[in-house]
Structure formats: structure tokens, C-alpha cells
Protein backbone atom coordinates (compact mmCIF):
# COMPACT_ATOMS: atom_id res chain seq x y z
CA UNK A 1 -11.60 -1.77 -17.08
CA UNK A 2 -14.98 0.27 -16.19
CA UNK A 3 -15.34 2.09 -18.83
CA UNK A 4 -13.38 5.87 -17.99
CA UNK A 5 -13.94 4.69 -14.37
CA UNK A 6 -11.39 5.22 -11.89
CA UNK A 7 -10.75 1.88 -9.79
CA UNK A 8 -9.20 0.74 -6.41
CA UNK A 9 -6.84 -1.77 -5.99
CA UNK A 10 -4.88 -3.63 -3.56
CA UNK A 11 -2.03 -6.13 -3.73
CA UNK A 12 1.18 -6.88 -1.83
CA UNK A 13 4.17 -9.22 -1.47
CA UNK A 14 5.77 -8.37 -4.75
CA UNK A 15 8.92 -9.70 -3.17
CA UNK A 16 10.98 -8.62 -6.31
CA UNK A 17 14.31 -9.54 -6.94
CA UNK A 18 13.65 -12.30 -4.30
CA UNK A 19 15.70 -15.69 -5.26
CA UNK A 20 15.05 -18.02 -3.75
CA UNK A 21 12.52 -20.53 -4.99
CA UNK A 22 9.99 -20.99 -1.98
CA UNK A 23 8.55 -17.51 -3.62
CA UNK A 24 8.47 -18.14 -6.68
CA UNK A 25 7.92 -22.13 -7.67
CA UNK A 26 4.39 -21.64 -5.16
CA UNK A 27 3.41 -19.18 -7.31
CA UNK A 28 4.19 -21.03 -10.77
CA UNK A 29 7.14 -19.81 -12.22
CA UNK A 30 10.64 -21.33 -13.11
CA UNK A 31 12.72 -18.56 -12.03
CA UNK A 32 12.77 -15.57 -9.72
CA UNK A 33 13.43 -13.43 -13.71
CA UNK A 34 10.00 -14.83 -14.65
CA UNK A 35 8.18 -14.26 -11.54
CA UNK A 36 8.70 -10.45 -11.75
CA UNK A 37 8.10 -10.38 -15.63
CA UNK A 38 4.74 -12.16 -15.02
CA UNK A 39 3.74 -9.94 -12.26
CA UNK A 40 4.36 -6.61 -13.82
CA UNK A 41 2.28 -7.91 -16.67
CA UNK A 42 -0.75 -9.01 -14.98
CA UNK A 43 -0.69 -5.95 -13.01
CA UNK A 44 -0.20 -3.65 -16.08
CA UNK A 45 -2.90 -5.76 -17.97
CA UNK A 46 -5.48 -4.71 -15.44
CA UNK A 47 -4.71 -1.56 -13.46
CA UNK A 48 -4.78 1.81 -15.60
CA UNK A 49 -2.51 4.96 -15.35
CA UNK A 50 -4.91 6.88 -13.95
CA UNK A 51 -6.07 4.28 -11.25
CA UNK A 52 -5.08 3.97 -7.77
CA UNK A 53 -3.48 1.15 -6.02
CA UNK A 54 -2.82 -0.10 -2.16
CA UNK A 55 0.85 -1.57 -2.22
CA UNK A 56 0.68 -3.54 0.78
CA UNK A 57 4.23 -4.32 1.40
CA UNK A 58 7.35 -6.31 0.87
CA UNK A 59 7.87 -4.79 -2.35
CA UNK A 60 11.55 -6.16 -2.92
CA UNK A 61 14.30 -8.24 -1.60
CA UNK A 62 18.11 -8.15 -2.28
CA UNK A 63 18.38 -6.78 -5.39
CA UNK A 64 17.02 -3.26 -4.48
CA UNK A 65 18.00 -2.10 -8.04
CA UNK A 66 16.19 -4.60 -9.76
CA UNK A 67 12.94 -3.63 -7.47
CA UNK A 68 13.35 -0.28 -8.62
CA UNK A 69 13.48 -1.06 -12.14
CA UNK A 70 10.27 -3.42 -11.35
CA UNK A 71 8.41 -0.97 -9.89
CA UNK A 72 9.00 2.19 -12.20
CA UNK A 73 7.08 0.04 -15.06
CA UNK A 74 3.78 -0.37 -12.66
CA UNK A 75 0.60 1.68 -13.77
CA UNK A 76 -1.24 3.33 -11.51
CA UNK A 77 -0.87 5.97 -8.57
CA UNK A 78 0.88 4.07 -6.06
CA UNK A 79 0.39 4.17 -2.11
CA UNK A 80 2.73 1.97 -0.03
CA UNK A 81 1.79 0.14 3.53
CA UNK A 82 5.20 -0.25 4.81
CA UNK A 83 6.01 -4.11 5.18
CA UNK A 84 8.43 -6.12 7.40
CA UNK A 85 10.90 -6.18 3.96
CA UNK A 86 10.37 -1.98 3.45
CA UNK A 87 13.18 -1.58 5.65
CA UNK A 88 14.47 2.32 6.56
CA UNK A 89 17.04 2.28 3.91
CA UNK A 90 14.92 0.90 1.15
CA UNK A 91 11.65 2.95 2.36
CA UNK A 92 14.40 6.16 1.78
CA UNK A 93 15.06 4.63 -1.84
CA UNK A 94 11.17 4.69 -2.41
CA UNK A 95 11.43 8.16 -1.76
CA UNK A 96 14.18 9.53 -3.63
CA UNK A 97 12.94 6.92 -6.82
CA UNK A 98 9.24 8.73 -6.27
CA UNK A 99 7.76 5.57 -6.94
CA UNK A 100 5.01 6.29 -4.45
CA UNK A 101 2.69 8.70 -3.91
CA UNK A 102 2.56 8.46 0.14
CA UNK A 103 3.84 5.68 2.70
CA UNK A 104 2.46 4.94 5.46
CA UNK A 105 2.04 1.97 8.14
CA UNK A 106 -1.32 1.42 6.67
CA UNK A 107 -4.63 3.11 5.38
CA UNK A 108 -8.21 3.80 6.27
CA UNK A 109 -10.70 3.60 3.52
CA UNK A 110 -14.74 4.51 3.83
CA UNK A 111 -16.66 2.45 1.20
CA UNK A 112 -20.22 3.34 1.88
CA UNK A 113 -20.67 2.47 5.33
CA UNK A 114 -17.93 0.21 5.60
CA UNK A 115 -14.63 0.80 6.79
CA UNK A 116 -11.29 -0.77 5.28
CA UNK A 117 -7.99 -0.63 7.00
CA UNK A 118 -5.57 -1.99 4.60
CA UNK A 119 -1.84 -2.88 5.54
CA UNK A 120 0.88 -5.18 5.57
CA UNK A 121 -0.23 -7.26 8.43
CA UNK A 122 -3.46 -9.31 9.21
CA UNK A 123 -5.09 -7.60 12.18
CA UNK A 124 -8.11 -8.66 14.15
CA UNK A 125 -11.21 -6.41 13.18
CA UNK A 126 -13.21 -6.46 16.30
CA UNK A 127 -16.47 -4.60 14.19
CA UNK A 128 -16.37 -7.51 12.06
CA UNK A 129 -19.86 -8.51 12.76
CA UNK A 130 -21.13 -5.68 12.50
CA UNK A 131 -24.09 -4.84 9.83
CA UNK A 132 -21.78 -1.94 8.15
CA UNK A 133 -18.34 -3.83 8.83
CA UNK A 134 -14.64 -2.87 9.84
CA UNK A 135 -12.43 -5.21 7.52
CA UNK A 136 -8.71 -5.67 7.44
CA UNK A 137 -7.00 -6.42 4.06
CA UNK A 138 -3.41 -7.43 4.46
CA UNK A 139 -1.25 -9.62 2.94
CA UNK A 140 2.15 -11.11 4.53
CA UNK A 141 1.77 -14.69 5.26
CA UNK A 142 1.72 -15.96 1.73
CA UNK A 143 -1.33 -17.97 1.96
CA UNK A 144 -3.00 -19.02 -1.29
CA UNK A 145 -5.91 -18.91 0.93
CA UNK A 146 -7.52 -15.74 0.52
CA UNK A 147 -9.95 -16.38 3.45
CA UNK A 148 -7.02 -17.76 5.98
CA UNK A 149 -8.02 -14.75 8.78
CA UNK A 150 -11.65 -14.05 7.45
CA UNK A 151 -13.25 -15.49 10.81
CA UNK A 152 -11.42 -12.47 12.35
CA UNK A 153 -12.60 -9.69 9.44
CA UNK A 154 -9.47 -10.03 7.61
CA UNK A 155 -8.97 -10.90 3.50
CA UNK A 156 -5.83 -11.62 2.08
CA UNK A 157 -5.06 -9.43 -0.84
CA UNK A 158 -1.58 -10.71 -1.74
CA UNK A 159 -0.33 -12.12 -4.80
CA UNK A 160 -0.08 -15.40 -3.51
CA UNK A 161 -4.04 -15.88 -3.25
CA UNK A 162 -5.32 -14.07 -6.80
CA UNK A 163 -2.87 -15.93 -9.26
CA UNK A 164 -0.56 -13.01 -9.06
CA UNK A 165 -3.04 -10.39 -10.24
CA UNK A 166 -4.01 -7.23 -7.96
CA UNK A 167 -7.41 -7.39 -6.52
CA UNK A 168 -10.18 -4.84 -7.25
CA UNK A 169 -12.01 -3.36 -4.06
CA UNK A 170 -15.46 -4.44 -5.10
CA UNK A 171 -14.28 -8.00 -6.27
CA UNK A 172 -12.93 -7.68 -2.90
CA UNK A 173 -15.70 -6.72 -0.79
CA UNK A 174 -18.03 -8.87 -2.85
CA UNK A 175 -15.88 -12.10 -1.85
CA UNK A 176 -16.15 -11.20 1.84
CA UNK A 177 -20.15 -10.43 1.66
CA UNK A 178 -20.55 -14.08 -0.21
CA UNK A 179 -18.06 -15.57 2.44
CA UNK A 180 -19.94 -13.73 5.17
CA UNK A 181 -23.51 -15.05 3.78
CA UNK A 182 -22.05 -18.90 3.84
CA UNK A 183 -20.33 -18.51 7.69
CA UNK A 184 -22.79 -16.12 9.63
CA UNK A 185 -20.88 -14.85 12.13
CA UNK A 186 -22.42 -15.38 15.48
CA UNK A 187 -24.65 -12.22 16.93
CA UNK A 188 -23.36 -10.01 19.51
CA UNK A 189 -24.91 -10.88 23.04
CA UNK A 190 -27.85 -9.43 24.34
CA UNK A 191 -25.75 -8.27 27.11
CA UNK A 192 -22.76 -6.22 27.01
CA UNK A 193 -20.38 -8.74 27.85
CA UNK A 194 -18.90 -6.72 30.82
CA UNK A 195 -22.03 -6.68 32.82
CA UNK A 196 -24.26 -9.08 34.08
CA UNK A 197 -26.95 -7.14 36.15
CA UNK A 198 -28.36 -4.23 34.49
CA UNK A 199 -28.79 -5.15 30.05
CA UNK A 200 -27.41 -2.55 28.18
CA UNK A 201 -28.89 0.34 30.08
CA UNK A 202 -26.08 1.42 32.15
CA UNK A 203 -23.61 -1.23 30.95
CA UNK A 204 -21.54 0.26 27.48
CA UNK A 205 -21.77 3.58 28.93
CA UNK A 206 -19.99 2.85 32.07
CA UNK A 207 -17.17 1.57 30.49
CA UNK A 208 -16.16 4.92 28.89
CA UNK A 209 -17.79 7.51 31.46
CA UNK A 210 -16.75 8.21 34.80
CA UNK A 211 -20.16 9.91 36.26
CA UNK A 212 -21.86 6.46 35.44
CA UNK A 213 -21.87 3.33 38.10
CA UNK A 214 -22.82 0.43 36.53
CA UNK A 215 -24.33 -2.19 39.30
CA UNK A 216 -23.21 -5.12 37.40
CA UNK A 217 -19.57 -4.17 36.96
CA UNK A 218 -17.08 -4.13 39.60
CA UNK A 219 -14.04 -2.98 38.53
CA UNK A 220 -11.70 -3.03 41.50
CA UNK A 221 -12.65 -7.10 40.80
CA UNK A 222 -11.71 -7.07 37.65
CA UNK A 223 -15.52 -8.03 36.01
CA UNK A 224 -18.72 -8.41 36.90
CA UNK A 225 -20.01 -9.96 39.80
């Protein structure tokens, strides 16, 4: 911990009460039973009571009682993006349980003058290059890579990649900048890309106002000329 500071976190893909071993033996445990002891305690050992944390999905499978139990002993104020395993039923159990504090399909975070949208799903952040970025963290596809959609703005917060541990939001968004600084990603063109006669002038603006013509742009063919 930060001294009394309060931090941000983000995980997902708790999969708890999950038995079957292509989960767990990945991830280095011997049974489903240890898999959930070990991730309660590496959560616990670094996210504080008074701390908030992005549950990004899947937070149990089959044994819905045991995922209760699991999740009742996790630190923290809790916020859920719903995952392809938070089904109706089990997203109604969250809510009579109160083991979250909202759930939603995913969040939108400021950090400065970057924007986070964290959920369940990798998602293609088309401000990615940007100088202040738009960046997607998501987890679902179990990659131990934690850069597997970074060429589209994307990080991978689940268990899978951080050795079962949540991940901070400044040990996140320090990872990206470093990955960022070793794969520049290539410059928008000087153009806007749906024009090819007047630069810029004319060229964004047309594409969201009606009272503007652009000369390069002809829409009734579908581009530009």
C-alpha cells in the first residue's frame, strides 16, 4: 500500500468454483479448491478495505454458492463489468448477496487526460494514438499475455497475465506508456483520411456538419474522388 492512499484496481476472470483444469493448471495450481484459496489471498494481500476495485467479469462458474462465499471475503469496494459468465440469474444473486457496489456493462474512467474504458471484453480504442489516449482494459480471453490487443489500445488486466494478483491503475498505465515508447504507433495522416482534395480545412468538419461541402468527398460515391 500507499501509505493512507486510496488505490484503483482492476482484475477479472475469477472464474470461481470453475472445475475444470484448463483454468486452473495454466495458472499453477493443482486443484480448482486451491486456485480460489490462492486468489482471494493475493487479492486480500494487496487491495485494502477502503480501496476500490474494477471486477471485470466472469466472476464464477457452477458452483454459484461457492462464488458467493469467494467473493464475500474480497477487500475492497467492488464494481462489476458484467461478463459473458455474469449471466441474468447470477447478476440477480450479486444483487441480493450485495457483493457489489454497482454493475454495469463497463466503466469510463478520466486519469488526467486520459480516458479508460474498462470491461469484460477487449475493444478496439480508435484514440489510441492519440497524445492523451483512450485505452481499453478488459480481460476475457485468458491470455498470459498482457499486451495480446495493445496494438489496438487494449491491456489485459485478467488474472491470467499478473500471476493471479489484481493490477494497480498506475502499474497499469505505466506498462502501456513503456510498451507505447518501444512500438510507436504510427502518426495520424496529414490528411483526414476521407478526403483527398482540400487538407484538413473543410475535410473533419464535413463529416459531422451538414452546411459544409467538402470538395474532396463525395458521398453519394461512397469516398473521395
Amino acid at each position: 500500500m500507499d501509505g493512507d492512499r486510496i488505490m484503483i484496481w482492476f482484475t477479472s476472470d475469477f472464474h470461481f468454483g470453475h472445475e475444470k483444469d484448463f483454468l486452473w493448471k495454466p495458472r499453477g495450481f493443482s486443484s480448482w479448491e486451491e486456485h480460489a484459496e490462492q486468489v482471494i489471498t493475493r487479492y486480500n494481500e494487496v487491495v485494502d478495505d477502503e480501496d476500490t476495485v474494477y471486477i471485470l467479469g466472469d466472476c464464477m462458474l457452477k458452483n454459484d454458492d461457492f462464488g458467493i462465499y469467494c467473493l464475500r471475503q474480497l477487500k475492497g469496494h467492488k464494481y462489476l463489468a458484467i461478463g459473458n459468465h455474469d449471466s441474468d440469474a447470477r447478476i440477480e444473486r450479486y444483487k441480493q448477496e450485495n457483493i457489489f457496489e454497482d454493475i454495469q456493462y463497463g466503466y469510463r474512467i478520466r486519469n488526467g487526460k486520459c480516458d479508460i474504458y474498462a470491461q469484460h471484453y477487449p475493444a478496439m480504442m480508435g484514440n489510441y494514438k492519440d497524445k492523451h489516449p483512450v485505452i481499453c482494459l478488459a480481460g476475457h480471453t485468458h491470455s498470459p499475455d498482457r499486451f495480446q490487443n495493445m496494438a489496438n489500445g487494449c491491456y489485459n488486466i485478467a488474472l491470467d497475465a499478473h500471476g493471479c494478483y489484481p493490477v494497480q491503475l498506475g502499474t497499469a498505465l505505466t506498462d502501456i506508456f513503456i510498451y507505447r515508447a518501444a512500438h510507436p504507433v504510427p502518426a495520424y495522416p496529414d490528411r483526414s483520411p476521407y478526403c483527398s482534395s482540400c487538407h484538413n480545412q473543410y475535410g473533419c468538419e464535413a463529416r459531422t456538419r451538414y452546411d459544409i461541402i467538402c470538395p474532396g468527398y463525395d458521398p453519394m460515391n461512397g469516398g473521395t474522388f
